[in-house]
C-alpha atoms as a PDB file:
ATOM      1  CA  UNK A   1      10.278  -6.124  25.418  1.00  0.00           C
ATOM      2  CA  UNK A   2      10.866  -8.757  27.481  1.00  0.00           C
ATOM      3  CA  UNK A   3      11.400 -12.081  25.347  1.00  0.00           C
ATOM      4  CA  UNK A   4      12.668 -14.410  27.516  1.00  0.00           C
ATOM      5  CA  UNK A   5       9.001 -16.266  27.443  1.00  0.00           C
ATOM      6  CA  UNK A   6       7.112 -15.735  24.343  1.00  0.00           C
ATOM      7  CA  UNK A   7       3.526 -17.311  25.402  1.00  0.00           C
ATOM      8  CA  UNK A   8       0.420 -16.100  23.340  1.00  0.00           C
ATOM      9  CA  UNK A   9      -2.633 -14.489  25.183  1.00  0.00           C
ATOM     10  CA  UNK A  10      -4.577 -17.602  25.042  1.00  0.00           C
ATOM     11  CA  UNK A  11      -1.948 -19.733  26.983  1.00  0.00           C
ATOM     12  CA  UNK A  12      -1.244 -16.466  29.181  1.00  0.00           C
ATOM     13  CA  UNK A  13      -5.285 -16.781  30.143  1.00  0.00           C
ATOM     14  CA  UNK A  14      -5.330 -20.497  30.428  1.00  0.00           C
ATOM     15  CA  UNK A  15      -2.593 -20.577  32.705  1.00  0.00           C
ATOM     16  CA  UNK A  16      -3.840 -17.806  34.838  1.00  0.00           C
ATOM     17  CA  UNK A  17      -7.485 -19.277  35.146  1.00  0.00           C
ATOM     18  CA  UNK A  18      -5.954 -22.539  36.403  1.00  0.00           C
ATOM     19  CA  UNK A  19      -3.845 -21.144  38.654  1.00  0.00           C
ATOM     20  CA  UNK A  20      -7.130 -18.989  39.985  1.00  0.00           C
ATOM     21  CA  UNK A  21      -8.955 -21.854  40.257  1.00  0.00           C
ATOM     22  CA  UNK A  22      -6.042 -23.970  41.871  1.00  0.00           C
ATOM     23  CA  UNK A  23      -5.957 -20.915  44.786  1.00  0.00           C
ATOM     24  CA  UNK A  24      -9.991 -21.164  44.621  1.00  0.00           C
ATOM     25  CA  UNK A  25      -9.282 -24.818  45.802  1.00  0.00           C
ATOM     26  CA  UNK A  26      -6.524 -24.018  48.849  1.00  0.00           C
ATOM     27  CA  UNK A  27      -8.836 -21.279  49.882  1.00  0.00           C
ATOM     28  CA  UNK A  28     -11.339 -23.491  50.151  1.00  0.00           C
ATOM     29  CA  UNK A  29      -9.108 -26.042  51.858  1.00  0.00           C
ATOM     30  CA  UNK A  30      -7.576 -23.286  54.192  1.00  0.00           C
ATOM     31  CA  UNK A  31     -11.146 -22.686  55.606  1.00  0.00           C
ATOM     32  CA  UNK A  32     -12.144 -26.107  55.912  1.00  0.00           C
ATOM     33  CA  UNK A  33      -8.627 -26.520  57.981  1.00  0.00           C
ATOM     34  CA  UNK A  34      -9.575 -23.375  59.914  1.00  0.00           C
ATOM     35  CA  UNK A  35     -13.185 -24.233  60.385  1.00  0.00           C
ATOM     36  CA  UNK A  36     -12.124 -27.703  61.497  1.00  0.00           C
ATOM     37  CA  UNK A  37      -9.276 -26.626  64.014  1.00  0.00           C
ATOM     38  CA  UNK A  38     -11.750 -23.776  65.356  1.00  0.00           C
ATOM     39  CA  UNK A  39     -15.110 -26.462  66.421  1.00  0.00           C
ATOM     40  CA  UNK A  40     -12.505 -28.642  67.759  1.00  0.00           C
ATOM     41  CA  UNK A  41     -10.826 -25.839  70.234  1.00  0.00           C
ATOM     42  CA  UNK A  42     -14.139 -24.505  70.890  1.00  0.00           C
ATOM     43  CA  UNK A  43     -15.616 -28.437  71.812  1.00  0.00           C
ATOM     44  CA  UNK A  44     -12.621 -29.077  73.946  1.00  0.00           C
ATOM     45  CA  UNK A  45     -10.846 -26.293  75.705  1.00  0.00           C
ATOM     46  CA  UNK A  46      -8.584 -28.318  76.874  1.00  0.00           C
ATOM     47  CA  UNK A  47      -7.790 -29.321  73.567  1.00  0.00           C
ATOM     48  CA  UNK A  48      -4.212 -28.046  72.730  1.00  0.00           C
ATOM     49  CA  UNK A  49      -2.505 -29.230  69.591  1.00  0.00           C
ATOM     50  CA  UNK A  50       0.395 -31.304  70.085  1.00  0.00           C
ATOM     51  CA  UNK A  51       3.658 -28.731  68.962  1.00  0.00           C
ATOM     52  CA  UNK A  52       4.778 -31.343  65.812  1.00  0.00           C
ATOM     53  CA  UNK A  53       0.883 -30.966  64.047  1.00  0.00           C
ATOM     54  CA  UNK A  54       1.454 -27.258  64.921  1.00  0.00           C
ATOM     55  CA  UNK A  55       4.625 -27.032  62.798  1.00  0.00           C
ATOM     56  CA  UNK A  56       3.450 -29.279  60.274  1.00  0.00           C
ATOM     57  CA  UNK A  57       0.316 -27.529  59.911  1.00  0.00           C
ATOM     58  CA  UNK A  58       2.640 -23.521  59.945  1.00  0.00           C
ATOM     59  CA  UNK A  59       5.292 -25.025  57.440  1.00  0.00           C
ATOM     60  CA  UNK A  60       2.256 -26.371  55.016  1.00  0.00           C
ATOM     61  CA  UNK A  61       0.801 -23.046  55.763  1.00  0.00           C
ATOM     62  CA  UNK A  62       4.294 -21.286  54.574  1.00  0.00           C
ATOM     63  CA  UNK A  63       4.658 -23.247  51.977  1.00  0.00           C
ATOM     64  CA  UNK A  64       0.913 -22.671  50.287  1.00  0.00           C
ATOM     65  CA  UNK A  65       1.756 -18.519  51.307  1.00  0.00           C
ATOM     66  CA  UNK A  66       5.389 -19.372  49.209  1.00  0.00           C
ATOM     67  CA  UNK A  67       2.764 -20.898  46.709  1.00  0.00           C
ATOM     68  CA  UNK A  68       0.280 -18.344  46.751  1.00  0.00           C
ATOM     69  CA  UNK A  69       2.867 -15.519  46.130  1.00  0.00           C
ATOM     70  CA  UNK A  70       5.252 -17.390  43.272  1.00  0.00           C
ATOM     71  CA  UNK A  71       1.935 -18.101  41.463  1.00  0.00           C
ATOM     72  CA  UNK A  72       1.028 -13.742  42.266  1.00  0.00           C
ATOM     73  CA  UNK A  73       4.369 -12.980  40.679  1.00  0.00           C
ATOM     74  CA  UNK A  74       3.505 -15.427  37.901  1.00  0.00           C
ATOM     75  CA  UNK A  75      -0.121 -13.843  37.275  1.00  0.00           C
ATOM     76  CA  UNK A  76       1.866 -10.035  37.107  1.00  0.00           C
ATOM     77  CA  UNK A  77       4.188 -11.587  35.268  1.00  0.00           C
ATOM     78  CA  UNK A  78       1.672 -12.459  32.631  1.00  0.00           C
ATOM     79  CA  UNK A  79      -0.619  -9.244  32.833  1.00  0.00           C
ATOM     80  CA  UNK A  80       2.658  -7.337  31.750  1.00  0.00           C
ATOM     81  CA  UNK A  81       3.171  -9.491  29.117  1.00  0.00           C
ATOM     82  CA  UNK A  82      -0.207  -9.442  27.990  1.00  0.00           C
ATOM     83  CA  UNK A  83       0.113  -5.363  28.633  1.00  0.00           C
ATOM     84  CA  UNK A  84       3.068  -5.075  26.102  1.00  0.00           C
ATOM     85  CA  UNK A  85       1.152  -7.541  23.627  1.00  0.00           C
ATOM     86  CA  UNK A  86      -1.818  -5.078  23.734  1.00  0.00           C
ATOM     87  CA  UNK A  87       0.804  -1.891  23.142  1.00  0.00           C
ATOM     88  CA  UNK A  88       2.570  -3.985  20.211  1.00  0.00           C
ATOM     89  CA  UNK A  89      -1.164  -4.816  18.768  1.00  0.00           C
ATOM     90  CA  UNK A  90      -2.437  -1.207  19.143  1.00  0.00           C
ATOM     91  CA  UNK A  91       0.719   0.073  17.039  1.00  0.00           C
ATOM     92  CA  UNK A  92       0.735  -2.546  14.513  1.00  0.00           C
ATOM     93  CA  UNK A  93      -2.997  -1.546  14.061  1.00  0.00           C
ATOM     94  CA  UNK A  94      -1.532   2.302  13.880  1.00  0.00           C
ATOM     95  CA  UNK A  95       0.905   1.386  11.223  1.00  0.00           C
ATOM     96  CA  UNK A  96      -1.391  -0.820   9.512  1.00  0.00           C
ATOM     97  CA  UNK A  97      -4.302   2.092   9.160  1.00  0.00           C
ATOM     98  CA  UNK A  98      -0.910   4.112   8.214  1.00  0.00           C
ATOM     99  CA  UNK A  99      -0.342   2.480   5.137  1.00  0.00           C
ATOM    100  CA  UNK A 100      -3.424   1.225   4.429  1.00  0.00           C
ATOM    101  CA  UNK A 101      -4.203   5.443   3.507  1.00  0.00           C
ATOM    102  CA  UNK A 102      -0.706   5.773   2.091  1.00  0.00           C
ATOM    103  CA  UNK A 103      -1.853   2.743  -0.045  1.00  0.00           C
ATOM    104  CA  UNK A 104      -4.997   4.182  -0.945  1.00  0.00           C
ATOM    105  CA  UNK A 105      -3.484   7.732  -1.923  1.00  0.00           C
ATOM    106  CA  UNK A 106      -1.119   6.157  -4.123  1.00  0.00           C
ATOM    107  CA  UNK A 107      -3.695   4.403  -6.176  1.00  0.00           C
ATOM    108  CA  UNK A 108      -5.488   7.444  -6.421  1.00  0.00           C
ATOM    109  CA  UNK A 109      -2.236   8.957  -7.666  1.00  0.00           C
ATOM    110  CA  UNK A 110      -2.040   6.239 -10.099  1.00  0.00           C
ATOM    111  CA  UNK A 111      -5.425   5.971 -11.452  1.00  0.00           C
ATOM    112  CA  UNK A 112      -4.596   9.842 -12.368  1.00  0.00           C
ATOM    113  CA  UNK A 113      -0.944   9.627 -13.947  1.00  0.00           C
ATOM    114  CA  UNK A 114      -2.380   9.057 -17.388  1.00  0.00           C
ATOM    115  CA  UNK A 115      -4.996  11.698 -17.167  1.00  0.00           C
ATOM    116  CA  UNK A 116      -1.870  14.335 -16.220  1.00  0.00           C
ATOM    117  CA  UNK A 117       0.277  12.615 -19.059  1.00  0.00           C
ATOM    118  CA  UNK A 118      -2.029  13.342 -21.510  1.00  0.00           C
ATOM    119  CA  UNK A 119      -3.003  16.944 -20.567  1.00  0.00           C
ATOM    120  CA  UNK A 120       0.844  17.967 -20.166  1.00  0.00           C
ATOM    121  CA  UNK A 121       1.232  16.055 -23.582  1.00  0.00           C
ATOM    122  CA  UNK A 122      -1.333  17.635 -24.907  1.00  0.00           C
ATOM    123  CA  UNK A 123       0.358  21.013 -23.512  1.00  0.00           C
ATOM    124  CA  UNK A 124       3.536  20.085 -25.302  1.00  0.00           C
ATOM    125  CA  UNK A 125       2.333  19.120 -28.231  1.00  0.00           C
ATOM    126  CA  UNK A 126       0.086  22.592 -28.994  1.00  0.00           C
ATOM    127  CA  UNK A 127       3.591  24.552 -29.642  1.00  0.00           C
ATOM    128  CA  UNK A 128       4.294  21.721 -32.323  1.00  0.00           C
ATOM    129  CA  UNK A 129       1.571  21.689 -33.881  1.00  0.00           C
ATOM    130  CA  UNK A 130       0.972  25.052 -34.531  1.00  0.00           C
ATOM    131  CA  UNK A 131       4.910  25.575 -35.449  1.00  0.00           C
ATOM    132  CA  UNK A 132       3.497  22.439 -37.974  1.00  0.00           C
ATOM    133  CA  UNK A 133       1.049  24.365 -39.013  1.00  0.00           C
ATOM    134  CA  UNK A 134       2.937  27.035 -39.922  1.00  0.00           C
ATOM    135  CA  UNK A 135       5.497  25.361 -41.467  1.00  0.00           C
ATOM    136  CA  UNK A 136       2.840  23.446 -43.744  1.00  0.00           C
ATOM    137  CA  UNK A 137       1.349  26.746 -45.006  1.00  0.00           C
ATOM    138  CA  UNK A 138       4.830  28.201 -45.786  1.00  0.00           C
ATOM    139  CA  UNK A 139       5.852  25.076 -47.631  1.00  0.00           C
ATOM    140  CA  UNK A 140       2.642  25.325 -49.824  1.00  0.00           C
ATOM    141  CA  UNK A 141       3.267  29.144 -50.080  1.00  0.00           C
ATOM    142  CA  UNK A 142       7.079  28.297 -50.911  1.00  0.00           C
ATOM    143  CA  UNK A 143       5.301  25.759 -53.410  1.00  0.00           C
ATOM    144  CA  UNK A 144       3.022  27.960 -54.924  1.00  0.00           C
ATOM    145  CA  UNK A 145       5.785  30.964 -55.406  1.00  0.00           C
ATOM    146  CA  UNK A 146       8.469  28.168 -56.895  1.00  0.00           C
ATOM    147  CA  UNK A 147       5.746  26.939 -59.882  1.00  0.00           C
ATOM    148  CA  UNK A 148       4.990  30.499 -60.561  1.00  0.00           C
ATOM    149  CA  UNK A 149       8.771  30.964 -60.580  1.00  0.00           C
ATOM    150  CA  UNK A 150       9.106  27.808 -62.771  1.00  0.00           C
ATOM    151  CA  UNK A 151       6.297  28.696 -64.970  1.00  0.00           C
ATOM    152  CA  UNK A 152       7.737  32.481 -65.967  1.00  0.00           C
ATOM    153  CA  UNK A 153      11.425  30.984 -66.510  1.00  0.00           C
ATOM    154  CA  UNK A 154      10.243  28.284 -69.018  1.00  0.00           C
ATOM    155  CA  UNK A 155       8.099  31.191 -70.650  1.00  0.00           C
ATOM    156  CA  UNK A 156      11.164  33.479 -70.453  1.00  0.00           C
ATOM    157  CA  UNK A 157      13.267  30.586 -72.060  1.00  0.00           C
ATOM    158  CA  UNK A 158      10.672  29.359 -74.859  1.00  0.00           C
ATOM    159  CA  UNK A 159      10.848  33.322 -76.298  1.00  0.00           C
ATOM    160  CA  UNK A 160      14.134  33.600 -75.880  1.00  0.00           C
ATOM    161  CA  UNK A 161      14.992  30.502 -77.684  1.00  0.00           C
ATOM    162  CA  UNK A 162      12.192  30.961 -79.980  1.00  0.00           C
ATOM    163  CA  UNK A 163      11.002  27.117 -79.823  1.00  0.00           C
ATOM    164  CA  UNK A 164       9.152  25.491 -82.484  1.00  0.00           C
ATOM    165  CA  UNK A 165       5.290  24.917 -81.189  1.00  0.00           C
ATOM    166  CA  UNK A 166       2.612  23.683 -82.896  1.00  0.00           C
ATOM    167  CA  UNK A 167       0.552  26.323 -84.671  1.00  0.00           C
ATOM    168  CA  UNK A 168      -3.151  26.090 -83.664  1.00  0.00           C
ATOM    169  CA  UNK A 169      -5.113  26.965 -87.147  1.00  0.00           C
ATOM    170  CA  UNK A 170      -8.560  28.222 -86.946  1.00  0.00           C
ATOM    171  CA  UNK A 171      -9.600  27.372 -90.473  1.00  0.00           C
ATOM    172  CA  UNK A 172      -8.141  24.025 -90.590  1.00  0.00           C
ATOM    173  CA  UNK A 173     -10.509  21.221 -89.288  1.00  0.00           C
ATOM    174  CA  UNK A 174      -8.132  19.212 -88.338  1.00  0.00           C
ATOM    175  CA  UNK A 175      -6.613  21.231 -85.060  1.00  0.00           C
ATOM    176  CA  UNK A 176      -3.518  21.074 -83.943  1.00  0.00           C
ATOM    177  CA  UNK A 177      -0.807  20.264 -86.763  1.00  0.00           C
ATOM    178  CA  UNK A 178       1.919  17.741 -84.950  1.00  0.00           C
ATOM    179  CA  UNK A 179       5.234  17.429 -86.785  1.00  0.00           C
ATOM    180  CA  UNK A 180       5.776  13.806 -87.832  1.00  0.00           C
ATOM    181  CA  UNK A 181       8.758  11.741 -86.818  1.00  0.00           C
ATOM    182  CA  UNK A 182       8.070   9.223 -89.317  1.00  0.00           C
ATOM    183  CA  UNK A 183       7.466   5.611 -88.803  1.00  0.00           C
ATOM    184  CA  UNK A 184       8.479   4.995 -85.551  1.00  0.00           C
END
């Protein structure tokens, strides 16, 4: 792009409407001139400009043409500018619709992440649990078996030791008979 002259689109159509209506004006003036130089040749045929009003009147003439054509290269100038403006706008707008969906899928993407954590958490967490689950019910099993366990060993060791216990006497009214340690 050519950035020797960076002029926005407003200037760019500013400039080129006053330089329309400036060649409006020399048109105008050209005619007038012509109109002018053709009643007086037609009233007087033996009218016959002098030569230095000729040459004045051919160098002004080659100097509006010199005019007329710097102020064409001037208005192409501009419509390529304003062309490659228009390109640069259109693919801005492209890349701007671009991420503007990118945008919008990723939002999407992250209004789901914690509805995917939880369901692979969830997935991850099943195996532990039940393995919990198991483990808890062996544990109270393991529980269960190690009271029984305890249970018959302190029976096992109370006959073979033969332990003192308190008798339980059906005709006494009193109940159980607890051996006294004295005043304690």
């Amino acid at each position: 792009m050519n950035q020797t002259k960076l002029v926005s689109s407003k200037e760019l159509q500013s400039e080129v409407s006053r330089l329309t209506e400036e060649l409006q004006m020399r048109d105008q003036l050209v005619q007038q001139l012509s109109q002018e130089l053709f009643r007086l040749v037609k009233g007087n045929s033996s009218f016959v400009p002098a030569p230095e009003v000729s040459d004045r009147h051919q160098a002004q003439m080659q100097a509006m043409r010199e005019q007329l054509q710097a102020v064409e290269e001037q208005v192409s100038f501009y419509q390529e500018q304003i062309a490659e403006r228009d390109a640069e706008v259109y693919q801005l707008r492209q890349s701007v619709q671009e991420l503007t969906d990118r945008s919008r899928m990723l939002e999407q993407v992250v209004q789901e992440l914690p509805g995917v954590y939880r369901q692979k958490f969830a997935e991850r967490l099943d195996p532990i649990k039940e393995k919990l689950e198991q483990l808890q019910k062996e544990n109270r099993q393991l529980h269960t078996e190690l009271q029984s366990v305890t249970y018959r060993l302190a029976v096992r060791s109370r006959k073979a030791k033969g332990l003192d216990l308190p008798s339980v006497d059906e005709t006494d009214d009193r109940g159980i008979q607890m051996p006294s340690f004295g005043n304690v």
